[in-house]
Protein backbone atom coordinates (compact mmCIF):
# COMPACT_ATOMS: atom_id res chain seq x y z
CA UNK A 1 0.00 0.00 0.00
CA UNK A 2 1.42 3.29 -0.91
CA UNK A 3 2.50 5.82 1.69
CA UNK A 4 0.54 8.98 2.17
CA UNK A 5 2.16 11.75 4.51
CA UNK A 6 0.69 15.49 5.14
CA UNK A 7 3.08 18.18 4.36
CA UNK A 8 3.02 21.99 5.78
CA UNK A 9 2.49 24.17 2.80
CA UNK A 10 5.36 25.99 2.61
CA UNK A 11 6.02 29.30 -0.26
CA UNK A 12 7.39 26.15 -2.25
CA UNK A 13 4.30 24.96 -3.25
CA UNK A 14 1.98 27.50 -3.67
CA UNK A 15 2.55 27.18 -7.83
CA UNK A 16 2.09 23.87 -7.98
CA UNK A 17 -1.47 24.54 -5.34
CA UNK A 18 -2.15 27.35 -7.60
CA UNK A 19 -1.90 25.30 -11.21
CA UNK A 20 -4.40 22.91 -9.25
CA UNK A 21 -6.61 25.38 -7.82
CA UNK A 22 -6.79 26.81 -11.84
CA UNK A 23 -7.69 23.40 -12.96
CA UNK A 24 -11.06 23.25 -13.86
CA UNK A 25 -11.44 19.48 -13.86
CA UNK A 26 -9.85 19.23 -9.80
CA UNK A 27 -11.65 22.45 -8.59
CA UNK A 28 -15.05 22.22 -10.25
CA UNK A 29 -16.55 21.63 -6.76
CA UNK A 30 -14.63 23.84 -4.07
CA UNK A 31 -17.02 26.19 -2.30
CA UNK A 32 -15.37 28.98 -3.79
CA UNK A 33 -14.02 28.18 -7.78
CA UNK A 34 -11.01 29.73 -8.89
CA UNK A 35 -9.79 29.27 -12.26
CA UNK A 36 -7.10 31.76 -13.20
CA UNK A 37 -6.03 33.01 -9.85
CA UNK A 38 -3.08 35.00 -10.52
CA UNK A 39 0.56 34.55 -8.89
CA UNK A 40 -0.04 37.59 -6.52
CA UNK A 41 -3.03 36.84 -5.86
CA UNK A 42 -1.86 33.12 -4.39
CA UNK A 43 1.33 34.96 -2.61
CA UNK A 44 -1.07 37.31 -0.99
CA UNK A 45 -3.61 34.28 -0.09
CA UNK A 46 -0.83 32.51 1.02
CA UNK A 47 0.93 35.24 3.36
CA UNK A 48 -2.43 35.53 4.72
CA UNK A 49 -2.90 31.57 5.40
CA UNK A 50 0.01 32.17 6.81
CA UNK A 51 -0.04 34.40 9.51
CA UNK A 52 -3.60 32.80 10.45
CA UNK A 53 -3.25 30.30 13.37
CA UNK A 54 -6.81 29.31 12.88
CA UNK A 55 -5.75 27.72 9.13
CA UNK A 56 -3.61 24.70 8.91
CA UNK A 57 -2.55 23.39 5.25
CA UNK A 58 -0.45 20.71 4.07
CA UNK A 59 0.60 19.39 0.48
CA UNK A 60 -0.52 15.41 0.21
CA UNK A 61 2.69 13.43 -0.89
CA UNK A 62 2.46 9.77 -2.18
CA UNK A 63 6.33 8.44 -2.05
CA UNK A 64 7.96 11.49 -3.26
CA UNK A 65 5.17 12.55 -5.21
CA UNK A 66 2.98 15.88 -4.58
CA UNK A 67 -0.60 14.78 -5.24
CA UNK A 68 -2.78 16.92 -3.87
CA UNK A 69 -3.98 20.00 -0.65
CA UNK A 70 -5.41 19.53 2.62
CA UNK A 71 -6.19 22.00 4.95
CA UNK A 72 -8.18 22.41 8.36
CA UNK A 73 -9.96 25.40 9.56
CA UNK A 74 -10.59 26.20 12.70
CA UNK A 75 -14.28 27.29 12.60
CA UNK A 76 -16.96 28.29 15.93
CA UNK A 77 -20.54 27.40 15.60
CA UNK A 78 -22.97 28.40 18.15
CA UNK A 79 -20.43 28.82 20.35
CA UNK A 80 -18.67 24.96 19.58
CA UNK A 81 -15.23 24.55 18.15
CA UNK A 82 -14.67 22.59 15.08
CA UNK A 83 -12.30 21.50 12.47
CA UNK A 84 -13.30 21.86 8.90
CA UNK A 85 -11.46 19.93 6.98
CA UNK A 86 -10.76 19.85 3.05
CA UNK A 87 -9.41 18.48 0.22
CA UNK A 88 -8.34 19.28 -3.24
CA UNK A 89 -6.44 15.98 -5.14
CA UNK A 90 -5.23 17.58 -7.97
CA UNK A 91 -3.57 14.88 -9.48
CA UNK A 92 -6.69 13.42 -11.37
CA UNK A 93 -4.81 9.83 -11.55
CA UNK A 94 -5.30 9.68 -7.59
CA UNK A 95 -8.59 10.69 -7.17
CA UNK A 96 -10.09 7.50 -7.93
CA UNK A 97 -7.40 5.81 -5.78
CA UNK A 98 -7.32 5.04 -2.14
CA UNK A 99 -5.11 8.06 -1.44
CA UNK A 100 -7.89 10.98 -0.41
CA UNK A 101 -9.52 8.57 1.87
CA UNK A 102 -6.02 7.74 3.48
CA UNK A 103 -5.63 11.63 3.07
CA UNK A 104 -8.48 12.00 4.91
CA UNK A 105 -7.94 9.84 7.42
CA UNK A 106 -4.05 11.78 7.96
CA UNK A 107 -5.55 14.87 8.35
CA UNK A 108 -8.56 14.29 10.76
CA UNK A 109 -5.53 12.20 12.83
CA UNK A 110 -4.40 15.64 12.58
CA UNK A 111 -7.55 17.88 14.14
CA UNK A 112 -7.67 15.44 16.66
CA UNK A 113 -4.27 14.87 18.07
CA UNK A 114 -1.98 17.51 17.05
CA UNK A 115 -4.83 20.85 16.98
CA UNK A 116 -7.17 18.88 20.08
CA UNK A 117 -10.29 19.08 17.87
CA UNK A 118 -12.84 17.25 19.14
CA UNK A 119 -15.36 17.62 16.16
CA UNK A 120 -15.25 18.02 12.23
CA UNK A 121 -17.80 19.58 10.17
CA UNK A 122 -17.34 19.44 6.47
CA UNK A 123 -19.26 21.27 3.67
CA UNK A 124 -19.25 19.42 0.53
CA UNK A 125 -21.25 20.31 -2.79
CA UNK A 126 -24.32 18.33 -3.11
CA UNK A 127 -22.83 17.06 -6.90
CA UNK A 128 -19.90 16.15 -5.57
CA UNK A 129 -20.80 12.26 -5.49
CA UNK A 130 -17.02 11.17 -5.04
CA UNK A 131 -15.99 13.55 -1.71
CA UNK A 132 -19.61 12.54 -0.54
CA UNK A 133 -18.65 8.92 -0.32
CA UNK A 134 -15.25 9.49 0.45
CA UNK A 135 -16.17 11.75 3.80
CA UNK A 136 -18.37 8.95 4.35
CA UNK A 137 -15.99 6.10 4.52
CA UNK A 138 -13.90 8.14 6.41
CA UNK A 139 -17.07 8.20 9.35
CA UNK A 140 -18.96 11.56 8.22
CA UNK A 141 -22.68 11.62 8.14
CA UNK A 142 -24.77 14.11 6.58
CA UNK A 143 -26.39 16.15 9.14
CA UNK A 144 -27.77 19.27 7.60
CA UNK A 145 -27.96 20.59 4.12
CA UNK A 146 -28.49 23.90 2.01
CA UNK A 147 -28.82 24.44 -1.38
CA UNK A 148 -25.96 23.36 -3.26
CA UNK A 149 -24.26 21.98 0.07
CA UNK A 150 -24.59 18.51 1.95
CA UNK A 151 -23.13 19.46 5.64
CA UNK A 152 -21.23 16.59 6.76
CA UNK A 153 -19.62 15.36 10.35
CA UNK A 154 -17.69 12.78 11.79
CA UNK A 155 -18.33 10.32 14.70
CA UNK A 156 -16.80 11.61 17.94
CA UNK A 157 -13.14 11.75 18.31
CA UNK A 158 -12.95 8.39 20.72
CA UNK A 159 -15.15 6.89 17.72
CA UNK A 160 -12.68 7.90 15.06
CA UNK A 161 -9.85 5.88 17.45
CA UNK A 162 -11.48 3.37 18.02
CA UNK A 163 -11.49 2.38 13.76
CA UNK A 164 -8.45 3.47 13.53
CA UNK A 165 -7.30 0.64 15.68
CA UNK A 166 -9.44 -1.81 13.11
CA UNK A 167 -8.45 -0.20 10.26
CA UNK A 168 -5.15 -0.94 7.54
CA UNK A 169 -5.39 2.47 6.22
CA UNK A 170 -2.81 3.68 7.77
């Protein structure tokens, strides 16, 4: 089984991020589209990412290779913290792979242990067939909806341990 690993984004890869985010075919469902963002516009998105302790984002790597983005953001809701996690595989020969599940799996490790999230809460666009069942065999469940978004969440943090423990994902 191939090795997945989170990377912080560093200035590095924000061209490589930026041809992906451009890509019509790997961005067609991210809540906000952007084909042809400009190189100063991703420098200034990215300074700003930067200097935000409530954003986290990483560069997926498959043995060597850079596949694809994940990022958490630290949200509030009614007063309850939560991670919302996302990602962008921009590599279209992974996406039907079992790299963004394992992806997936990396980075909610990551709101749980390293940022001491306790809950996720995902939007995802109701077309979006592929992220739908791939939050879902990560543990998500749709709770709530809107009109072009499914709301998604996980199982509680113990929950998401306890599979781990059953699972060869990682």
């Amino acid at each position: 089984m191939k090795q997945v690993n989170l990377v912080e984004l560093e200035a590095k890869h924000i061209e490589l991020l930026r041809s992906w985010r451009n890509n019509a075919a790997t961005s067609q469902f991210l809540s906000a589209p952007a084909v042809n963002i400009s190189s100063t516009n991703q420098e200034k998105w990215f300074k700003r990412i930067s200097l935000d302790s409530s954003e986290h984002h990483y560069i997926i790597a498959v043995q060597g290779s850079l596949v694809g983005h994940a990022s958490i953001g630290i949200r509030e809701l009614d007063g309850v913290k939560f991670g919302q996690p996302s990602l962008l595989i921009g590599s279209l020969d992974w996406q039907k792979s079992p790299v963004p599940v394992m992806a997936l799996v990396k980075l909610m490790q990551c709101a749980f242990v390293d940022l001491e999230l306790n809950l996720l809460r995902s939007p995802v666009h109701k077309l979006n067939i592929d992220a739908i069942d791939l939050y879902r065999a990560a543990g998500f469940r749709i709770i709530d909806s809107e009109e072009e978004n499914f709301f998604l969440t996980n199982a509680s943090k113990d929950e998401f341990e306890k599979s781990l423990l059953q699972s060869d994902l990682l």
